[in-house]
Protein backbone atom coordinates (compact mmCIF):
# COMPACT_ATOMS: atom_id res chain seq x y z
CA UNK A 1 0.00 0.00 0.00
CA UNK A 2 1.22 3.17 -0.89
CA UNK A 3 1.82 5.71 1.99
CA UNK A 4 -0.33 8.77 2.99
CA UNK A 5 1.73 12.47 3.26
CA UNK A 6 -0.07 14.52 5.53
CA UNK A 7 0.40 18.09 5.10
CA UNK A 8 -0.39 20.51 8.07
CA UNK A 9 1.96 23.12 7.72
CA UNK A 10 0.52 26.13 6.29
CA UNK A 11 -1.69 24.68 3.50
CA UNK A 12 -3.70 21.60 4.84
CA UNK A 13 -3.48 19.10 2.25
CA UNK A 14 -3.58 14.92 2.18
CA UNK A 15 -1.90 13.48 -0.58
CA UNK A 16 -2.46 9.54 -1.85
CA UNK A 17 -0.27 8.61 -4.76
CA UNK A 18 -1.49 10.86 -7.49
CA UNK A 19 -4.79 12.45 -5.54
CA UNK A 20 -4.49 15.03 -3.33
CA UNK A 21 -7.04 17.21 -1.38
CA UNK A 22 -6.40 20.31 0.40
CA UNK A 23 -7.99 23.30 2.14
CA UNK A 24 -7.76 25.62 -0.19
CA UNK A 25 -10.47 28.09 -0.45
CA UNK A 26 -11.54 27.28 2.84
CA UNK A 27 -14.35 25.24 1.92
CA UNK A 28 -16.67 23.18 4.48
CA UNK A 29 -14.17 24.85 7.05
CA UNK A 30 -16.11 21.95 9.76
CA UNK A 31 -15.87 19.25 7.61
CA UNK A 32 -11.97 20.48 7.53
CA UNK A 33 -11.34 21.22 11.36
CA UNK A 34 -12.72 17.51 12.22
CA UNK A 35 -10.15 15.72 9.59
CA UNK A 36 -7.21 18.20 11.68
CA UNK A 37 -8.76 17.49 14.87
CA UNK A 38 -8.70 13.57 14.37
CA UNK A 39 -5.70 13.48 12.96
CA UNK A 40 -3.94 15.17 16.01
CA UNK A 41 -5.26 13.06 17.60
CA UNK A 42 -4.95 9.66 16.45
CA UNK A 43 -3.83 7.75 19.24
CA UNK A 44 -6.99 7.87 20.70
CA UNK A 45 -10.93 7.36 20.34
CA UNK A 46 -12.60 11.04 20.35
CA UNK A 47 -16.28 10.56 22.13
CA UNK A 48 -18.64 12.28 20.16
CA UNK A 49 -19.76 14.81 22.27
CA UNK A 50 -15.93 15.91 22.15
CA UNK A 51 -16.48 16.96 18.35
CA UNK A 52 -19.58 18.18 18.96
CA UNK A 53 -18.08 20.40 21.56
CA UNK A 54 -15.23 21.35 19.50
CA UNK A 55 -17.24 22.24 16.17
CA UNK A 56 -20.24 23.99 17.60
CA UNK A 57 -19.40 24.91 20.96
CA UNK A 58 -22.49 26.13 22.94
CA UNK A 59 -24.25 27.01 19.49
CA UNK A 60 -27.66 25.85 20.36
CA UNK A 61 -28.84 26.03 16.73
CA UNK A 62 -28.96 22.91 15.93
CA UNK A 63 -31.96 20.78 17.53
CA UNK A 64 -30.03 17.66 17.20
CA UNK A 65 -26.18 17.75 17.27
CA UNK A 66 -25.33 14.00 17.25
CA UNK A 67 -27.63 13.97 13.59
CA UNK A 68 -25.18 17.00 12.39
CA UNK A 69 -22.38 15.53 13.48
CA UNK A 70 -23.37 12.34 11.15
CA UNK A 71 -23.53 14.70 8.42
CA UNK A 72 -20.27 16.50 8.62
CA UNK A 73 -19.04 12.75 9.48
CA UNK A 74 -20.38 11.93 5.85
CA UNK A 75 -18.87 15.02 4.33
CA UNK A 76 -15.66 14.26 5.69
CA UNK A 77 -15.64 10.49 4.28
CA UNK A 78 -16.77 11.77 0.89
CA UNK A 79 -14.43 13.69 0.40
CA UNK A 80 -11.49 11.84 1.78
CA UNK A 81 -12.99 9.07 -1.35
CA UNK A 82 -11.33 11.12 -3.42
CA UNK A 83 -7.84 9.66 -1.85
CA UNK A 84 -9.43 6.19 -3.19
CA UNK A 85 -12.47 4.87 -3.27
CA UNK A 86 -12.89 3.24 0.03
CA UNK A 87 -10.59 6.09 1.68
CA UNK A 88 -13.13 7.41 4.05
CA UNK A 89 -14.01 4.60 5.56
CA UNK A 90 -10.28 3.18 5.99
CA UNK A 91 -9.14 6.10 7.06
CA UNK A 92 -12.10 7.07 10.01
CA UNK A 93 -13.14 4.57 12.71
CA UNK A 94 -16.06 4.35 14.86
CA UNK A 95 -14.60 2.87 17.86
CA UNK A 96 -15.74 3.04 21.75
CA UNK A 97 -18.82 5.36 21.11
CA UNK A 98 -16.03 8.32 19.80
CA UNK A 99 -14.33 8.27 15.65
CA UNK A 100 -10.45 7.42 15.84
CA UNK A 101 -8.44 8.08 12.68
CA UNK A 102 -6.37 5.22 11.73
CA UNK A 103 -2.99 4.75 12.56
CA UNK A 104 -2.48 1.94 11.16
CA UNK A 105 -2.20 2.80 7.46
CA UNK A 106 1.16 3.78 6.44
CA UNK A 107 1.20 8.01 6.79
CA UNK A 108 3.50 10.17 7.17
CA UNK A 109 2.93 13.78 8.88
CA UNK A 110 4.63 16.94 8.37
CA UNK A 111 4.50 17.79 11.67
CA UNK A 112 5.76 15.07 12.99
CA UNK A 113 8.67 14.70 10.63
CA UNK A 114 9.53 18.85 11.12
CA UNK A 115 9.27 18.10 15.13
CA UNK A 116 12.07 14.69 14.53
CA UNK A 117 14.34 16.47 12.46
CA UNK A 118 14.05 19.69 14.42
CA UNK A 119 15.41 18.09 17.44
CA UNK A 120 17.80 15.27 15.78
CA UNK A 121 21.03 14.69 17.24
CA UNK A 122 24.54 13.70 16.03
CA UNK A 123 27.68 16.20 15.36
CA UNK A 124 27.31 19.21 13.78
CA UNK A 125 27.04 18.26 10.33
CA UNK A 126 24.42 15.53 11.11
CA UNK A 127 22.77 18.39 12.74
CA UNK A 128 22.54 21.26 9.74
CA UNK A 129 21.44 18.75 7.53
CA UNK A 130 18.59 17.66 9.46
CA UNK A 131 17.69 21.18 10.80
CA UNK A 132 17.71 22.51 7.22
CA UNK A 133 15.59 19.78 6.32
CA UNK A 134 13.16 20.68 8.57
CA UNK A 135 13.04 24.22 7.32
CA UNK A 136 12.36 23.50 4.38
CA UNK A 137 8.96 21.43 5.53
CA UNK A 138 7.34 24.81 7.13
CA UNK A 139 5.05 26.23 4.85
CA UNK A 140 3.32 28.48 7.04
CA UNK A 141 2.21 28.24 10.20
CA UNK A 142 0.28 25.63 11.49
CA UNK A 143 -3.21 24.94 10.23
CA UNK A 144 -3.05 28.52 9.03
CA UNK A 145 -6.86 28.47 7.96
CA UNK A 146 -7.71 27.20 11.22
CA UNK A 147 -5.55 29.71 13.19
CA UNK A 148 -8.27 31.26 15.16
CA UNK A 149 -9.15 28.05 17.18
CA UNK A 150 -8.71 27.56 20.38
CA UNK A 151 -7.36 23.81 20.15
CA UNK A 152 -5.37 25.06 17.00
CA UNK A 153 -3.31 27.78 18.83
CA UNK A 154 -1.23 26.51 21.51
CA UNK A 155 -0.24 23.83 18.40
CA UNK A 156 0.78 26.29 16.47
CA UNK A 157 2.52 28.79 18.66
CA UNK A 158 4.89 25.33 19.48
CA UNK A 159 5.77 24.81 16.04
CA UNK A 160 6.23 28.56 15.22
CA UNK A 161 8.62 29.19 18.46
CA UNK A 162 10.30 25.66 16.86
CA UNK A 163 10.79 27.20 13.76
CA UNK A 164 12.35 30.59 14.95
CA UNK A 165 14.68 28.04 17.22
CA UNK A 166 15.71 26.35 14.58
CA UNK A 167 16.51 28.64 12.17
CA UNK A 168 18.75 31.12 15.11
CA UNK A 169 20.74 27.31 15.32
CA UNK A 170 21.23 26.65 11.39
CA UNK A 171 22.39 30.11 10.91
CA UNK A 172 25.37 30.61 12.65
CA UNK A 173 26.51 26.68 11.57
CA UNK A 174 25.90 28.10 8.09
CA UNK A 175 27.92 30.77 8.23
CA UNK A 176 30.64 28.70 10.19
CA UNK A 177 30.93 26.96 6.83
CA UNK A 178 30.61 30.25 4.70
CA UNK A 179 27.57 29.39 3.40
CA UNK A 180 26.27 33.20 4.10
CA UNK A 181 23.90 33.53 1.53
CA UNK A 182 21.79 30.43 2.34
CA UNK A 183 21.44 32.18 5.80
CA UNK A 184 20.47 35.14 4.43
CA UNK A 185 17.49 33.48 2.11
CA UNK A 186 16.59 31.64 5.24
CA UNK A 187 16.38 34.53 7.74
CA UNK A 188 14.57 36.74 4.73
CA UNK A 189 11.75 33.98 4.69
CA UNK A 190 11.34 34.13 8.20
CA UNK A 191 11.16 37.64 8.56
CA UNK A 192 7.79 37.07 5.96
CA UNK A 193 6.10 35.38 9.29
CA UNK A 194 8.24 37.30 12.50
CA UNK A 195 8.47 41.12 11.06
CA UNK A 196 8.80 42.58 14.43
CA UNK A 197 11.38 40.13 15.45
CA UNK A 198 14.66 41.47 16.71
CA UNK A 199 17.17 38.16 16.87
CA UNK A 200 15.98 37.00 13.18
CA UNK A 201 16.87 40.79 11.83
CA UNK A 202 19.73 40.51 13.95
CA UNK A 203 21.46 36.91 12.41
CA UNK A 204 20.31 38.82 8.67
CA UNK A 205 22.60 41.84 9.42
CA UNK A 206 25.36 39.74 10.75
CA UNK A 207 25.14 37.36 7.60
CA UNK A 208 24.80 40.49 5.10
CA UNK A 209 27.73 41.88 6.75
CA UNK A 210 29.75 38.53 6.43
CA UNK A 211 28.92 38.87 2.54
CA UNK A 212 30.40 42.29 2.74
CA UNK A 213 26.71 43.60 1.57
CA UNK A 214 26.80 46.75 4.01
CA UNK A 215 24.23 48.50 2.20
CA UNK A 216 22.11 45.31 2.24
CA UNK A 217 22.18 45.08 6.47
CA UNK A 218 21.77 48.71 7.10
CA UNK A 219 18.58 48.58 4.91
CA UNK A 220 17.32 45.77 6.90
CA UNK A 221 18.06 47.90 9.91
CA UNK A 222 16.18 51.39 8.69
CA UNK A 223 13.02 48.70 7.54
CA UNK A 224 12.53 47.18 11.03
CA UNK A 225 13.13 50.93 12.73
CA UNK A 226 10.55 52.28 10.83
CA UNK A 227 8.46 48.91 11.28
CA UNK A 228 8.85 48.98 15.22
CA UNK A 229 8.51 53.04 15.70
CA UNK A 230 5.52 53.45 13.16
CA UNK A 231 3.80 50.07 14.94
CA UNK A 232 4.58 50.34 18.54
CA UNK A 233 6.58 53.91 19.24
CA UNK A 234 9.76 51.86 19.71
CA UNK A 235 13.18 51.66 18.52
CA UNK A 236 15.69 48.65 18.08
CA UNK A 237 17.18 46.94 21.13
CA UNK A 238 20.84 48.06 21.91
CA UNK A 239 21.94 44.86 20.60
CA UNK A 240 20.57 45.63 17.02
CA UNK A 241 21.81 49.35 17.48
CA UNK A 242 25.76 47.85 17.72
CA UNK A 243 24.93 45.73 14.56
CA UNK A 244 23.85 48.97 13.20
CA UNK A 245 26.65 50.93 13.55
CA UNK A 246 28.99 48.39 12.99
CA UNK A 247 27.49 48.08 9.59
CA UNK A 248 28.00 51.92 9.01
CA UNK A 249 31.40 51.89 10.18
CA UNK A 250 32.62 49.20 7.58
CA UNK A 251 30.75 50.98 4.88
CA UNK A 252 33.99 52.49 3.66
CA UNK A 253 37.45 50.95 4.30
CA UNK A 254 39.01 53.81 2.02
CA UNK A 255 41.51 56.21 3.53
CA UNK A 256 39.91 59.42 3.56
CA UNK A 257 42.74 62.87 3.22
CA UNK A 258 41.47 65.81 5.69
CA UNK A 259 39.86 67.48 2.90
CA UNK A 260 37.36 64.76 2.00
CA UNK A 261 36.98 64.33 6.04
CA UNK A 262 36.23 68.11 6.18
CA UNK A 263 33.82 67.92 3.73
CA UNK A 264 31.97 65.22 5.18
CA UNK A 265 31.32 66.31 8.15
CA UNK A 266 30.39 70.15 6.89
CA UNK A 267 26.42 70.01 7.38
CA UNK A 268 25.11 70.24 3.98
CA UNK A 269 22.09 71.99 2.99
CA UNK A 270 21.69 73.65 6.43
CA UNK A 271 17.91 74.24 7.29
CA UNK A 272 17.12 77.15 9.96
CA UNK A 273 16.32 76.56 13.37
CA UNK A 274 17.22 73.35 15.88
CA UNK A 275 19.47 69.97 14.85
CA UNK A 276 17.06 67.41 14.49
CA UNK A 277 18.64 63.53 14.99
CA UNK A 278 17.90 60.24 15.98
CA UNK A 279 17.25 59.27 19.51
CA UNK A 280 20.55 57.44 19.72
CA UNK A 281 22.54 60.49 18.18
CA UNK A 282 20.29 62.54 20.86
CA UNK A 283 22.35 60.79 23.52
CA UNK A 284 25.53 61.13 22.32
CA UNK A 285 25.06 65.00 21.93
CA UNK A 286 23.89 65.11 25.64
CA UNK A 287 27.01 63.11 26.91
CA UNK A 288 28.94 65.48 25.46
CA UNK A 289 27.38 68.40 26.45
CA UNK A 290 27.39 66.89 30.13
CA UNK A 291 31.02 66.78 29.75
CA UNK A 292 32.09 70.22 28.43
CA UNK A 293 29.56 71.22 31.56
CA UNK A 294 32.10 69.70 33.96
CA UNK A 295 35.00 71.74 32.44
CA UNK A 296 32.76 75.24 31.73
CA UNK A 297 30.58 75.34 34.87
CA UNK A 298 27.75 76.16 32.72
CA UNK A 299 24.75 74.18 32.62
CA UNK A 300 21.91 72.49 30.20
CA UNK A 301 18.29 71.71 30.25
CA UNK A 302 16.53 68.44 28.92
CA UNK A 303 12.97 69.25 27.76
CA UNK A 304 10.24 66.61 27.41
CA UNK A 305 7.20 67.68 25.41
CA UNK A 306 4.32 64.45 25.81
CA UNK A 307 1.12 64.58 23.38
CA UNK A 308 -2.30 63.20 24.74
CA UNK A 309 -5.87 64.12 23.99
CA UNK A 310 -7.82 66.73 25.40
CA UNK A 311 -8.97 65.20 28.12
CA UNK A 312 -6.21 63.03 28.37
CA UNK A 313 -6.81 59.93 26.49
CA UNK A 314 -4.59 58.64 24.26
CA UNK A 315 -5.15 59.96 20.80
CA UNK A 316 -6.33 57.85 17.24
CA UNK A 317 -2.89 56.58 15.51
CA UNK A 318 -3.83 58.46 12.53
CA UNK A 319 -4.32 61.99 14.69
CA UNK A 320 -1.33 61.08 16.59
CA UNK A 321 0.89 60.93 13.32
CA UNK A 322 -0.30 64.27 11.67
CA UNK A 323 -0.11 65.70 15.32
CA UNK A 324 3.76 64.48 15.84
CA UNK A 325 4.58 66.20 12.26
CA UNK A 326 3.21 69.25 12.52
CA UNK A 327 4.90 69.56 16.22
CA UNK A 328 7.87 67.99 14.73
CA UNK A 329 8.41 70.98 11.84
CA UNK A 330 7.15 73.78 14.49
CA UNK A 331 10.20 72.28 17.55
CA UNK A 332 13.01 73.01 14.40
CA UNK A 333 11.75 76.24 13.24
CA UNK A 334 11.35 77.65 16.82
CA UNK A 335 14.56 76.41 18.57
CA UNK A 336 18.05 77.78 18.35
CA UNK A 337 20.65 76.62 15.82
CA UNK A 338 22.38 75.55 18.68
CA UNK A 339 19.62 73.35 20.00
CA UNK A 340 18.85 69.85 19.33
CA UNK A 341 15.92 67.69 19.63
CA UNK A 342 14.51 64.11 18.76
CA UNK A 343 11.20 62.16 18.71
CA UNK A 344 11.69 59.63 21.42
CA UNK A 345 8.59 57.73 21.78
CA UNK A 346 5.42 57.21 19.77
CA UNK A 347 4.02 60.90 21.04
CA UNK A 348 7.29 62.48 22.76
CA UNK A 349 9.28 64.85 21.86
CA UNK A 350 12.64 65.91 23.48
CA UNK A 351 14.78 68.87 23.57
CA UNK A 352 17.88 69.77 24.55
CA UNK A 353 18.86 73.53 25.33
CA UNK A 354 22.63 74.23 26.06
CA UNK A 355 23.91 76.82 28.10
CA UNK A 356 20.23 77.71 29.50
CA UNK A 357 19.62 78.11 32.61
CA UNK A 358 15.58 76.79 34.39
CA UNK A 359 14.38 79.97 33.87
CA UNK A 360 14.94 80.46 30.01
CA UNK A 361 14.85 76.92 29.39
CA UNK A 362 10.84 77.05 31.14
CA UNK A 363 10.21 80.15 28.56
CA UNK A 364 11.24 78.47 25.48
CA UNK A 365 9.48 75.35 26.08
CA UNK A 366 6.46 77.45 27.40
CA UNK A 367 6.83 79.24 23.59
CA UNK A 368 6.90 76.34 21.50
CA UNK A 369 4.27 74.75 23.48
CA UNK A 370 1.70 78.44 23.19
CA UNK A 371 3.12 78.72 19.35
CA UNK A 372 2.17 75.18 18.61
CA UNK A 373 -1.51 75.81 19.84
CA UNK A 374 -1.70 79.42 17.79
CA UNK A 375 -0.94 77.83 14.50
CA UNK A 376 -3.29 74.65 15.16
CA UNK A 377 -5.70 76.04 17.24
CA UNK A 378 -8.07 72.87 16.73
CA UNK A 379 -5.43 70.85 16.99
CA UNK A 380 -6.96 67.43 18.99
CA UNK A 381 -4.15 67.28 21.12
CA UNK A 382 -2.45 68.39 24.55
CA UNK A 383 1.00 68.95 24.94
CA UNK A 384 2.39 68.44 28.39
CA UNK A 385 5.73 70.09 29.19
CA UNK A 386 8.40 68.97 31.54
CA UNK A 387 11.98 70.88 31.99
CA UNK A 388 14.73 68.99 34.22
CA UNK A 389 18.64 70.19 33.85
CA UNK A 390 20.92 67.70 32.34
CA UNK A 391 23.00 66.28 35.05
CA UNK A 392 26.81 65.79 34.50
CA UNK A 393 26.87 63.39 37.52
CA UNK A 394 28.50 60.08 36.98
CA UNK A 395 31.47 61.88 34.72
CA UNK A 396 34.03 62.96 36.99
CA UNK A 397 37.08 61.36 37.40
């Protein structure tokens, strides 16, 4: 007898020889979740009032449940005939006053085979081979049609978390053995189902950067900034900011003369008003500024500008955006050339002011805050103000 190849993985399909059914379209989506259901469980007898439980819940609709159950059972069986003509009732038993799916006829399940292989041991080599062979059984994510039910979930958050495992242990075997692009192809696949996640982007910038492709790992980089910030007000762990970086300090291994160094670091194109940067930049500037306050005596002011609704509820995402922009334009044009400030969260603002002392510090941030409101008067939003001085403790020798 031929064997059966059970396909669970993303699309649900059966295959018999040349016949094959599948899922797709998500047709008699009951008829579909019983096959799963038995077949997940086929070391056992499932009473009947487990299905009937498991399809319909507490649905009262139906007047007689066992009688619908009979009919999906007879759904199910037809179409599993199209395996072979006897195929539904070889493959479903009625056994203890519950259905079992038989175990006896030779199958094979992708599941089970991704789970084996996933975990095989043996040196490394034994290990890569079977590891990559189980990547290359995930399709998707488990019963991905199914997704939203409650039996289906835990499942499939196993074999996801299995998959992401996996492929953070082939990679860095791969590129032990130089074989950087097949990590890269790998991690770019699984970035398709994890966008938001930090370890997979991380083990793609490393491998871009083993292939020299600089360029290629600080694009990867900007994507899942933008990604994370636009999503969830966030920014990159410090782990993928030092993969950053190190990507834009290998950009160029050329030996630059003090002209071309002089040029570079001239700010081109100059726009009025306050230095705008990036958070991590931000940080830098106010190190430095701490530290020329040790020598100078002077001192600095860190201003934190929050945006929440009128009463004090968080505003829309869409009202928040256009909000943040117009506030963002309106901080440059009314801060010093000397000042700097970056967005920091989702709806903050912050500000640095050098060589300001509470006083003036409080007045500028009590301008841009009134100016703000007199060009968008019906704004939807509140900005709260906060001024603290910018502390050079921790910096002395």
């Amino acid at each position: 007898m031929e064997r059966l190849y059970i396909r669970m993985l993303g699309e649900f399909s059966l295959r018999y020889g040349e016949n094959d059914i599948s899922d797709s379209g998500n047709r008699a989506k009951k008829v579909w979740q019983l096959l799963a259901y038995l077949i997940c469980q086929k070391e056992r007898s499932v009473p009947r009032q487990e299905l009937i439980q498991l399809l319909w819940g507490d649905d009262s609709s139906s007047s007689n449940p066992e009688n619908t159950l009979k009919i999906t059972f007879h759904r199910a069986r037809t179409l599993l005939d199209q395996l072979w003509p006897t195929a539904g009732h070889d493959l479903i038993l009625r056994q203890e006053g519950g259905y079992k799916w038989n175990s006896e006829i030779p199958t094979e399940i992708d599941i089970e085979q991704f789970e084996h292989l996933s975990h095989q041991e043996g040196d490394a080599e034994e290990r890569l081979d079977a590891m990559l062979s189980a990547l290359t059984l995930y399709h998707g994510d488990f019963l991905s049609k199914l997704s939203a039910e409650p039996w289906v979930i835990p499942i499939s958050t196993h074999f996801h978390n299995l998959y992401i495992q996996t492929i953070l242990a082939v990679c860095p075997l791969l590129s032990a053995r130089g074989r950087h692009e097949e990590a890269v192809d790998i991690c770019r696949r699984a970035i398709t189902l994890e966008p938001y996640h930090e370890p997979l982007h991380q083990q793609l910038i490393r491998s871009l950067l083993d292939l020299g492709d600089q360029k290629g790992a600080i694009a990867v980089y900007d994507a899942l900034s933008q990604r994370l910030f636009n999503d969830f007000g966030i920014k990159p762990n410090a782990d993928t900011r030092a993969l950053h970086r190190a990507a834009t300090q290998t950009l160029s291994t050329q030996t630059l003369p003090m002209d071309v160094v002089l040029e570079q670091v001239k700010e081109s194109d100059s726009p009025s008003g306050a230095l705008e940067c990036e958070y991590d930049f931000f940080k830098i500037l106010c190190f430095s500024e701490a530290r020329a306050m040790l020598r100078s005596g002077k001192v600095a002011h860190i201003s934190l500008l929050s945006l929440t609704g009128k009463d004090g509820e968080a505003l829309p995402k869409r009202s928040l955006d256009r909000t943040m922009d117009n506030l963002q334009e309106h901080i440059r044009t009314s801060l010093r050339r000397g000042d700097a400030f970056t967005r920091c969260s989702a709806s903050q603002f912050i500000l640095l002011l050098p060589q300001a002392n509470y006083e003036n510090s409080l007045m500028v941030t009590n301008r841009v805050v009134a100016g703000f409101h007199r060009k968008y008067p019906h704004t939807p939003a509140k900005i709260l103000s906060m001024v603290q001085p910018l502390s050079p403790e921790g910096l002395q020798d």
